[in-house]
Protein backbone atom coordinates (compact mmCIF):
# COMPACT_ATOMS: atom_id res chain seq x y z
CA UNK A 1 -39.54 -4.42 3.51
CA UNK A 2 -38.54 -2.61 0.13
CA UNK A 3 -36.54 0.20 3.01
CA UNK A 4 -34.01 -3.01 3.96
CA UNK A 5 -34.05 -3.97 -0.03
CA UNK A 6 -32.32 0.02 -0.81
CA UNK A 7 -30.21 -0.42 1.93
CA UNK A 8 -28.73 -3.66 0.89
CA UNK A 9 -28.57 -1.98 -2.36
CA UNK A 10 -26.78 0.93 -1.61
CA UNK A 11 -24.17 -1.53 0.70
CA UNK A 12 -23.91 -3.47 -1.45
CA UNK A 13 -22.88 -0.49 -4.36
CA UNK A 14 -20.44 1.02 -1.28
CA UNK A 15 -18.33 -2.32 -1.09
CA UNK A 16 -18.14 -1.97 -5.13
CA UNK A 17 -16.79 1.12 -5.32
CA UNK A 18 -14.31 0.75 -2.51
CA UNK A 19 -13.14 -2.49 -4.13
CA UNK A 20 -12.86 -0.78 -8.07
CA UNK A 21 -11.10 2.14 -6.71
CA UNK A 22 -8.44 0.16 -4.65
CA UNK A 23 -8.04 -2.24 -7.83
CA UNK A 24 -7.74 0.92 -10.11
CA UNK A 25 -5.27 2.74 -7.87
CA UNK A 26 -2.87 -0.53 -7.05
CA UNK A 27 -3.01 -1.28 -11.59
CA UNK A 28 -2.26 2.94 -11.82
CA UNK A 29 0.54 2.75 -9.39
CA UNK A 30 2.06 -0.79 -9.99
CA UNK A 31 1.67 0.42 -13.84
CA UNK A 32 3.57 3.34 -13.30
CA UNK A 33 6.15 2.11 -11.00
CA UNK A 34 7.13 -1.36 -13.14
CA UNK A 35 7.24 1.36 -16.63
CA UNK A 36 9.55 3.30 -15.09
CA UNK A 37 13.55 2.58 -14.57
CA UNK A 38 13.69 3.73 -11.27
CA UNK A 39 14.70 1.55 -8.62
CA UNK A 40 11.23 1.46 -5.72
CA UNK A 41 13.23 0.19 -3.61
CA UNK A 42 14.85 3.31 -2.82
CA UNK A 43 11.33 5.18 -2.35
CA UNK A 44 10.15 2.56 -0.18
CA UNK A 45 10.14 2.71 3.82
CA UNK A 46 12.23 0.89 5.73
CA UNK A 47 9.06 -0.46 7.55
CA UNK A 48 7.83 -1.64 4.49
CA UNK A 49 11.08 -3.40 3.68
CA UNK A 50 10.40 -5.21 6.71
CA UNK A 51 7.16 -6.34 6.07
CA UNK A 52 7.97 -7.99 2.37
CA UNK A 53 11.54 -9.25 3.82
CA UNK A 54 13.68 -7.24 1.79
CA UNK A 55 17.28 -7.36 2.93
CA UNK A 56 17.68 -3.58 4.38
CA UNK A 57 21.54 -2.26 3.98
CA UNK A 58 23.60 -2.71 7.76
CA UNK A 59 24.25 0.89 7.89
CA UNK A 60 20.78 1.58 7.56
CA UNK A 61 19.77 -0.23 10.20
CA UNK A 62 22.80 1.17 12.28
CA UNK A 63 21.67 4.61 12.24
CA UNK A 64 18.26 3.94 12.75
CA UNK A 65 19.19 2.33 16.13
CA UNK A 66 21.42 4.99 17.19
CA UNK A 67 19.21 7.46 16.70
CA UNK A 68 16.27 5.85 18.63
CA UNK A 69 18.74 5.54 22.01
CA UNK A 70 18.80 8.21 24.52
């Protein structure tokens, strides 16, 4: 009985940790990118773009296609 009590425990410690150090590392990064006066839209991924709907530029988008044809 007390075996299943240390591993709830220790699960239980695993999903904290996993959930501190994505919190930590989205603050670090979201700090560091909104302090800055760069623009992160022009580090960001087309694919990403995508995803949050951000208008990506026609010529962009042009090349990407040509290259992708045989």
């Amino acid at each position: 009985m007390t075996n299943r009590r240390f591993k709830r425990a220790a699960q239980l410690n695993r999903t904290k940790a996993v959930f501190f150090t994505v919190a930590f590392h989205v603050m670090l990064l979201g700090g560091i990118a909104y302090s800055t006066d760069a623009d992160y839209e022009s580090y960001m991924p087309d694919v990403v773009k995508e995803w949050l709907n951000i208008d990506i530029e026609e010529n962009e988008v042009a090349q990407k296609d040509e290259a992708i044809r045989p």
